[in-house]
N, C-alpha and C. Protein backbone atom coordinates (compact mmCIF):
# COMPACT_ATOMS: atom_id res chain seq x y z
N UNK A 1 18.59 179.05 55.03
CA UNK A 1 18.70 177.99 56.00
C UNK A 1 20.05 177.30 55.83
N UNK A 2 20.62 176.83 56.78
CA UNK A 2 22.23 176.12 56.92
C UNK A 2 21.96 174.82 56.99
N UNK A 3 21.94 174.03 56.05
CA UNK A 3 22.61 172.85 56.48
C UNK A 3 23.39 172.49 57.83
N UNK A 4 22.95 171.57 58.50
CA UNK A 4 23.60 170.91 59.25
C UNK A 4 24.12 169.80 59.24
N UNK A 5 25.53 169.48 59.28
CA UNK A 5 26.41 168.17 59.02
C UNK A 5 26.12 167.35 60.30
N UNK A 6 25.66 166.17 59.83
CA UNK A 6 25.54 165.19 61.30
C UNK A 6 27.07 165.22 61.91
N UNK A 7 27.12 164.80 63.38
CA UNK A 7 28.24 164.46 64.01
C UNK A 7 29.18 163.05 63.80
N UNK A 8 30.44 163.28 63.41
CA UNK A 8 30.94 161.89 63.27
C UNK A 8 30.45 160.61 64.56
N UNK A 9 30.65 159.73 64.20
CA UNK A 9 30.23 158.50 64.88
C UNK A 9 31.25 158.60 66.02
N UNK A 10 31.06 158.43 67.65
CA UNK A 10 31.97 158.60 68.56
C UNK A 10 32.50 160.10 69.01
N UNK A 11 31.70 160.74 68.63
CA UNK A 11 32.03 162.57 69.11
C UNK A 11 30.62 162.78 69.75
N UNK A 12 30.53 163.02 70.65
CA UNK A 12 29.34 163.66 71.58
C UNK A 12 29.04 165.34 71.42
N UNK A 13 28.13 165.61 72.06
CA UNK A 13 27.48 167.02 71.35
C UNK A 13 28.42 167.78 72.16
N UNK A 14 29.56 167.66 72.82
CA UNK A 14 30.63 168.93 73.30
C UNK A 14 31.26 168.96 72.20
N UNK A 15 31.11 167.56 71.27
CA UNK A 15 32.32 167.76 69.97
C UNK A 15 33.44 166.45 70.56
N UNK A 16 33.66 166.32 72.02
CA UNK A 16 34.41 165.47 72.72
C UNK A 16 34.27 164.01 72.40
N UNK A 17 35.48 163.04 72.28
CA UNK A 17 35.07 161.77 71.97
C UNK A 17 34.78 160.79 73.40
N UNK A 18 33.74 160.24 72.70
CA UNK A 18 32.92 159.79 73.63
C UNK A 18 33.73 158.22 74.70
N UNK A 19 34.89 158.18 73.57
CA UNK A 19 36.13 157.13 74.91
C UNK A 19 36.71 158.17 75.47
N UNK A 20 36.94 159.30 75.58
CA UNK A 20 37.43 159.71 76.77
C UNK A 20 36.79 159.50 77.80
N UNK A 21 35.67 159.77 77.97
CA UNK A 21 34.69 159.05 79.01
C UNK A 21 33.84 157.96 79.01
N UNK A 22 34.41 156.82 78.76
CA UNK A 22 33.53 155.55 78.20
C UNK A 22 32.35 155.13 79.88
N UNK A 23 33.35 155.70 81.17
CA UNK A 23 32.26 155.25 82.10
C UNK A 23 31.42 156.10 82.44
N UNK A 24 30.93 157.98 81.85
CA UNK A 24 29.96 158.64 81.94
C UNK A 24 29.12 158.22 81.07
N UNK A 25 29.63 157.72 79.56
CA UNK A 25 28.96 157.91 78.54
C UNK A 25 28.42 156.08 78.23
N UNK A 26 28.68 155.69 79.31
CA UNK A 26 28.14 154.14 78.88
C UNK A 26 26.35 153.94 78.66
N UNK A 27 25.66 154.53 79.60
CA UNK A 27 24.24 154.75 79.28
C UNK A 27 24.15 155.95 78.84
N UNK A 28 24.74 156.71 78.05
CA UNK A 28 24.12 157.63 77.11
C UNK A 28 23.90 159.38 77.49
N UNK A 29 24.69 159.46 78.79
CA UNK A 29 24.79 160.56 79.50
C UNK A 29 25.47 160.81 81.16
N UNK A 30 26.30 161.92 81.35
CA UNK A 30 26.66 162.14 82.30
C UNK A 30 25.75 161.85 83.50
N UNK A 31 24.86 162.20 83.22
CA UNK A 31 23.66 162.00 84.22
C UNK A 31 23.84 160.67 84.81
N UNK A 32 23.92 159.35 84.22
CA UNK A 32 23.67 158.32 84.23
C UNK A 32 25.06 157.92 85.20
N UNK A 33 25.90 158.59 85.12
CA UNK A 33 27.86 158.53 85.86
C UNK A 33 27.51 158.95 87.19
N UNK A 34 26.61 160.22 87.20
CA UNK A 34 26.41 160.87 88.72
C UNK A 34 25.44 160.12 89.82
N UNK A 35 23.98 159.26 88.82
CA UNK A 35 23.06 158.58 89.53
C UNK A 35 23.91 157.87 90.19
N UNK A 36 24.87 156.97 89.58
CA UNK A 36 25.67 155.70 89.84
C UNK A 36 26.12 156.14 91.16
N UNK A 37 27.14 157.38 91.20
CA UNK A 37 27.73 157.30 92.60
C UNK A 37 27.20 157.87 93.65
N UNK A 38 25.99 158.81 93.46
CA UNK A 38 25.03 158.82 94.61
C UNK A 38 24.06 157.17 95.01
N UNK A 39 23.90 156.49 94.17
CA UNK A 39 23.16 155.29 94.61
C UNK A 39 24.22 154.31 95.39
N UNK A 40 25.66 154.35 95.20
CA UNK A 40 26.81 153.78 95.60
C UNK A 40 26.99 154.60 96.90
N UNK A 41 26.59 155.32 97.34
CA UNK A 41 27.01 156.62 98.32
C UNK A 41 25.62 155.81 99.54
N UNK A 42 24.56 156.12 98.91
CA UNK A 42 23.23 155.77 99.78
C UNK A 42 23.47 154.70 99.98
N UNK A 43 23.76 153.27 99.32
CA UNK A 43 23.80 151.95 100.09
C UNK A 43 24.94 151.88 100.66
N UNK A 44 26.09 153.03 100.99
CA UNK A 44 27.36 152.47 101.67
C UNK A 44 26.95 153.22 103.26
N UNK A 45 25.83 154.43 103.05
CA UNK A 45 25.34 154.73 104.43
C UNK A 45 24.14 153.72 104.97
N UNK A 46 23.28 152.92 104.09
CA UNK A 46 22.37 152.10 104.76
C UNK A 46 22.86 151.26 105.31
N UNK A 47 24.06 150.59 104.48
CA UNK A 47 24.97 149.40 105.46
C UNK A 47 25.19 149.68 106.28
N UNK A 48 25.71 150.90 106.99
CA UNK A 48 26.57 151.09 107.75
C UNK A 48 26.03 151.30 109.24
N UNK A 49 24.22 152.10 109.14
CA UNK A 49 23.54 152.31 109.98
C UNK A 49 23.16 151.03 111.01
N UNK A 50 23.13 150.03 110.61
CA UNK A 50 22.56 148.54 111.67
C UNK A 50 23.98 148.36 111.92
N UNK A 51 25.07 148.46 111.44
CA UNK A 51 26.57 148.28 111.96
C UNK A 51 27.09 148.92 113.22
N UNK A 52 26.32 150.08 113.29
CA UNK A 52 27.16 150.56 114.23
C UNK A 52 25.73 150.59 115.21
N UNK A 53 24.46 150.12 115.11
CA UNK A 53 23.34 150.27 116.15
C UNK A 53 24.01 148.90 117.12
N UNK A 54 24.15 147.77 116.63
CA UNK A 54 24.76 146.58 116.41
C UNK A 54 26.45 147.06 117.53
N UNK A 55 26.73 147.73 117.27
CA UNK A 55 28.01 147.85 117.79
C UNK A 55 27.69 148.57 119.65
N UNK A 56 27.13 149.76 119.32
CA UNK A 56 26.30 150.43 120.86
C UNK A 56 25.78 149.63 121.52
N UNK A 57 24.74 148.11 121.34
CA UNK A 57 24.34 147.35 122.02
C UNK A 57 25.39 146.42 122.38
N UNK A 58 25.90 146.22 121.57
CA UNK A 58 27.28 144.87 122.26
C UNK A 58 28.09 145.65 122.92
N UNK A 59 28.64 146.93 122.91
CA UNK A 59 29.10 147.91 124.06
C UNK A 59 28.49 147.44 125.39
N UNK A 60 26.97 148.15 125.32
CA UNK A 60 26.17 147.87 126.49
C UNK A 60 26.34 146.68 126.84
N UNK A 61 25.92 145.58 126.72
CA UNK A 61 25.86 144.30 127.03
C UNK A 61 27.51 144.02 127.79
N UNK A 62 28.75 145.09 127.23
CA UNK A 62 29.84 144.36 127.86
C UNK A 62 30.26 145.19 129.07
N UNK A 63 29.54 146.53 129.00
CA UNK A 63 29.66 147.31 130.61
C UNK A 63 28.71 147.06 131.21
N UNK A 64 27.36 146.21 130.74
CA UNK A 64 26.82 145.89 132.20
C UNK A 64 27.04 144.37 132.25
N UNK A 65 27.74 143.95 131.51
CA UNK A 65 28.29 142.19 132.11
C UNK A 65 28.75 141.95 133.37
N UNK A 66 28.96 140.54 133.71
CA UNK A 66 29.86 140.37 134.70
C UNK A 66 30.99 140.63 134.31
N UNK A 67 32.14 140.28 132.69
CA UNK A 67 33.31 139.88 133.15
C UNK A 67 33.85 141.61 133.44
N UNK A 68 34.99 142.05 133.69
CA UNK A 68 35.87 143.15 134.65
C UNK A 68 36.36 143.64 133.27
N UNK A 69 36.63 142.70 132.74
CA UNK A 69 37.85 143.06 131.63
C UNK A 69 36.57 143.62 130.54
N UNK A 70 35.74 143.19 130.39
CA UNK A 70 34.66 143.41 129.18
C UNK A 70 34.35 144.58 129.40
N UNK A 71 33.82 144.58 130.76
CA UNK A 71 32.81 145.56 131.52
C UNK A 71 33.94 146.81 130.98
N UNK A 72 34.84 146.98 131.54
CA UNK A 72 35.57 148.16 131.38
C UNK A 72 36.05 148.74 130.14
N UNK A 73 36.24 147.83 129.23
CA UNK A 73 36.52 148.15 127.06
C UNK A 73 34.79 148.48 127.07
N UNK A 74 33.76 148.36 127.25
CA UNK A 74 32.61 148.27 127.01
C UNK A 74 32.20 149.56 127.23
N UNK A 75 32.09 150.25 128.55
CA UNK A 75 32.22 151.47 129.21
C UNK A 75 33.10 151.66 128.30
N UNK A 76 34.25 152.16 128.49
CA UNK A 76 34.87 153.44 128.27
C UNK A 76 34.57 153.40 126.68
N UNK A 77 34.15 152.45 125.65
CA UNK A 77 33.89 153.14 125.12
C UNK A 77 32.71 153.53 124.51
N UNK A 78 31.66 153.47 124.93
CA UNK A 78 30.44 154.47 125.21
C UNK A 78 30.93 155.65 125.38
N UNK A 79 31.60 155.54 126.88
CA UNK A 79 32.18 157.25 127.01
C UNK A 79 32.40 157.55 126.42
N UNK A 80 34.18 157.11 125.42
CA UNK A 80 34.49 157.72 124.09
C UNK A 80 33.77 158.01 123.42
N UNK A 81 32.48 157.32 122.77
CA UNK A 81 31.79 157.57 121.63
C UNK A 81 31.59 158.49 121.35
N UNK A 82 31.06 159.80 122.47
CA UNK A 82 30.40 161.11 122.01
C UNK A 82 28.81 160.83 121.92
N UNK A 83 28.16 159.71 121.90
CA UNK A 83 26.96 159.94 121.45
C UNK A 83 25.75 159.63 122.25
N UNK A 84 25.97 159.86 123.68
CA UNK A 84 25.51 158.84 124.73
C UNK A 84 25.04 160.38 125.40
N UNK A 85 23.66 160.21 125.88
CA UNK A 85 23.05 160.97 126.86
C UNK A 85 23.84 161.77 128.04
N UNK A 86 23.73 162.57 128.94
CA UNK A 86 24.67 162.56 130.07
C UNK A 86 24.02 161.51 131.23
N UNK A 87 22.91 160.88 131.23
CA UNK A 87 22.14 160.12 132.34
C UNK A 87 22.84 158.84 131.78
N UNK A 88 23.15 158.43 130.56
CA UNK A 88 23.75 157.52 130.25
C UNK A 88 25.41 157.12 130.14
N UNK A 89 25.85 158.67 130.29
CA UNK A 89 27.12 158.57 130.86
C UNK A 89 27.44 158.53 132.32
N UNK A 90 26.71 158.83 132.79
CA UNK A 90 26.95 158.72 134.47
C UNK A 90 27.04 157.21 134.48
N UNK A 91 25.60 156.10 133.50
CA UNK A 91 25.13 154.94 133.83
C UNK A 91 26.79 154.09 133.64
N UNK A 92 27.59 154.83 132.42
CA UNK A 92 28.59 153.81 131.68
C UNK A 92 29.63 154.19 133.02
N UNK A 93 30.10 155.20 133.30
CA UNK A 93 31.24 155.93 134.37
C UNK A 93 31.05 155.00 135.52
N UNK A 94 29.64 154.89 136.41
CA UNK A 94 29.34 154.14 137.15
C UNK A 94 29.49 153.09 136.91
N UNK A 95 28.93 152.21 135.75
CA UNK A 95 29.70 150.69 135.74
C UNK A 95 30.82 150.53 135.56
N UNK A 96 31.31 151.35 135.01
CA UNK A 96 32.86 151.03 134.82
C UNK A 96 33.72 151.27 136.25
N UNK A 97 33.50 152.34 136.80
CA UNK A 97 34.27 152.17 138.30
C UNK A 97 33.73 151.17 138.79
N UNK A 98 32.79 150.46 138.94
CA UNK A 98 32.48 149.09 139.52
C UNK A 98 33.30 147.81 139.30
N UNK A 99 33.59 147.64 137.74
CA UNK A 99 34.08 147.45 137.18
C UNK A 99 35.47 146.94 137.89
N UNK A 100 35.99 148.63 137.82
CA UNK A 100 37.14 148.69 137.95
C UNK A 100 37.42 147.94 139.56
N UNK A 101 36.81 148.29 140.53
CA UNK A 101 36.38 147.85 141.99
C UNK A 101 36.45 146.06 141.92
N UNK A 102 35.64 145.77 141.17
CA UNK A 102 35.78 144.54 141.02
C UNK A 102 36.88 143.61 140.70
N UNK A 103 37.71 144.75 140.10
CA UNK A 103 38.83 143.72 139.23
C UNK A 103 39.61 143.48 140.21
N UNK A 104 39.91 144.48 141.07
CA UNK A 104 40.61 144.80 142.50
C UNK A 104 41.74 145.75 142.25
């Protein structure tokens, strides 16, 4: 049987010292480095989801407004967006030439 020499204090089981990576190795494993930036990853997409639902409705609200100038930044960009139905692009195209009609 071999003897086994414990590991010096500050060398991790690659043999590697454990300040080269003080922010994997702060709870005691890589594992613990990777949770971190997937949980940093998931709350930077939950924020972001009511931000931009939040953003499509104040769109709407400014192409079917009265003012000309709103109405038309409001529309076009729905259109721009990409993410709008085609029954709902006809709806934004149509207010916005109204829009535009209106302004004179």
């Amino acid at each position: 049987m071999i003897a086994r020499r414990p590991m010096p204090i500050g060398v991790g089981a690659t043999g590697q010292s454990e300040r080269a990576f003080p922010f994997l190795m702060a709870r005691g494993s890589v594992m613990w480095g990777k949770c971190l930036i997937a949980c940093a990853a998931l709350a930077a997409l939950v924020a972001a989801g009511p931000v931009r639902a939040q953003t499509s409705d104040q769109q709407w609200d400014w192409c079917k407004g009265d003012n000309p100038d709103l109405s038309i930044g409001g529309c076009t960009a729905i259109i721009q967006s990409g993410q709008e139905t085609t029954m709902n692009l006809a709806i934004a195209f149509y207010d916005r030439g109204n829009a535009y009609d209106d302004k004179g």
